[in-house]
Protein backbone atom coordinates (compact mmCIF):
# COMPACT_ATOMS: atom_id res chain seq x y z
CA UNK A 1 5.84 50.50 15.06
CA UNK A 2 8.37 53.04 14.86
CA UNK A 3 10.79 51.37 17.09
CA UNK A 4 10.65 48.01 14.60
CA UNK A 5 11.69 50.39 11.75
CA UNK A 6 14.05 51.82 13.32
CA UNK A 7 15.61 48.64 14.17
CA UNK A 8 15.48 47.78 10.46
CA UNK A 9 16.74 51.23 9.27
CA UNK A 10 13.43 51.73 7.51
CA UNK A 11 11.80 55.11 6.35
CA UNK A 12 7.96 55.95 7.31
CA UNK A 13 6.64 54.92 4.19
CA UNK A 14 8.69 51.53 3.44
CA UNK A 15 6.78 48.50 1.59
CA UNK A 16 7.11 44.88 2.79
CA UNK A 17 9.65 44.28 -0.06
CA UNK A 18 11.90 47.37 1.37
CA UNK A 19 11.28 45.23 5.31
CA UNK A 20 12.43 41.88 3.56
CA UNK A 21 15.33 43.21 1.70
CA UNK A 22 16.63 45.20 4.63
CA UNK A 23 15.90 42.09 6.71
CA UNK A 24 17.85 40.44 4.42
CA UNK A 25 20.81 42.51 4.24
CA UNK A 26 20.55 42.88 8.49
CA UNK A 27 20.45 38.99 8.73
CA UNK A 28 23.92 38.91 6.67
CA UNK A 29 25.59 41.32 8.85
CA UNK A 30 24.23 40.02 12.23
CA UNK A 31 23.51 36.62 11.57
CA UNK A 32 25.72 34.53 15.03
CA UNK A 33 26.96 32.02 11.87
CA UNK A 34 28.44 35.30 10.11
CA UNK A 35 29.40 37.52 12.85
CA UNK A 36 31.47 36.43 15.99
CA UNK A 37 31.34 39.15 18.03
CA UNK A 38 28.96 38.70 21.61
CA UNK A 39 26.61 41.04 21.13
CA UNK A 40 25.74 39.57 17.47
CA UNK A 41 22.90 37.10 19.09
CA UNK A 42 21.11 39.44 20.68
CA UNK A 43 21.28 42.06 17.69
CA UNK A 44 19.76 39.18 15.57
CA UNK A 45 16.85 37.86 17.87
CA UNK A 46 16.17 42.04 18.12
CA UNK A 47 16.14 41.93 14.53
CA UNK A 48 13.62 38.90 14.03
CA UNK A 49 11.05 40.12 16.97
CA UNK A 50 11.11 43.81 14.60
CA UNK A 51 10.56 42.02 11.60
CA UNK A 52 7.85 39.79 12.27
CA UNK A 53 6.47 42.57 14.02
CA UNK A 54 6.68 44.45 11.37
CA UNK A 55 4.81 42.55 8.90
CA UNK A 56 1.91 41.00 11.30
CA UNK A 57 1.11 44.48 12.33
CA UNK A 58 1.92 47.07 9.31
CA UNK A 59 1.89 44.74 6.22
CA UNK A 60 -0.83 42.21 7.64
CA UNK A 61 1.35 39.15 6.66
CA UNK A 62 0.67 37.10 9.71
CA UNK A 63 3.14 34.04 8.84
CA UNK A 64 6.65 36.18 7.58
CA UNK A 65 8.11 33.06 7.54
CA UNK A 66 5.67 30.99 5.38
CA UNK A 67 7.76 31.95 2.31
CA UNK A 68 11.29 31.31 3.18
CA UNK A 69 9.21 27.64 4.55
CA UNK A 70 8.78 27.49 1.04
CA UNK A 71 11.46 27.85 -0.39
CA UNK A 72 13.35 25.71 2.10
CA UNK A 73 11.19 22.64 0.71
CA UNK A 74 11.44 23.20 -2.35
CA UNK A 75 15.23 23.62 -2.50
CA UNK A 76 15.56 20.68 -0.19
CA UNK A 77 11.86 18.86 -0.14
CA UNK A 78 13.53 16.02 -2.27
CA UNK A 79 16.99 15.40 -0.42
CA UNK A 80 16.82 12.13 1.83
CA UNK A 81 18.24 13.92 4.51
CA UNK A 82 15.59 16.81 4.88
CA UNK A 83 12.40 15.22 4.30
CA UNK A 84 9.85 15.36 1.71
CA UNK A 85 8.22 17.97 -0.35
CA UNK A 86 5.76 20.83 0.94
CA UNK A 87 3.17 19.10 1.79
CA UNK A 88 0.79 21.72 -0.38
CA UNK A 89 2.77 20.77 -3.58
């Protein structure tokens, strides 16, 4: 537990909004489409594993995706190219 918040520069009492926004902030750093340098891919995919990690085992969010799902169909649900809506709206 320590170790993932370490990875995500968090302190010992952060919230699951502090893990997203650092996630967030991480991801725009280390994110292989951003960053070019070699180690960047591995820094990201140490990133993820922290963060879902994170918020299965501390927050007891067991899908930390499910929301940016979400938000992927409805930004893009209606686009020809992508598909069709969330299938829950």
């Amino acid at each position: 537990m320590d170790n993932a918040k370490s990875v995500l520069g968090l302190f010992k009492h952060a919230t699951a909004d502090d893990a997203r926004k650092k996630y967030r902030d991480l991801a725009r750093i280390w994110h292989p489409d951003v960053n070019a340098q070699e180690e960047a891919h591995v820094k990201m995919q140490e990133i993820n594993e922290a963060y879902t990690f994170l918020m299965k085992e501390e927050f007891g969010i067991l899908d930390p995706w499910d929301e940016y799902d979400r938000w992927w169909w409805r930004q893009y649900g209606d686009d020809p190219i992508w598909g069709n809506r969330f299938p829950e709206d």
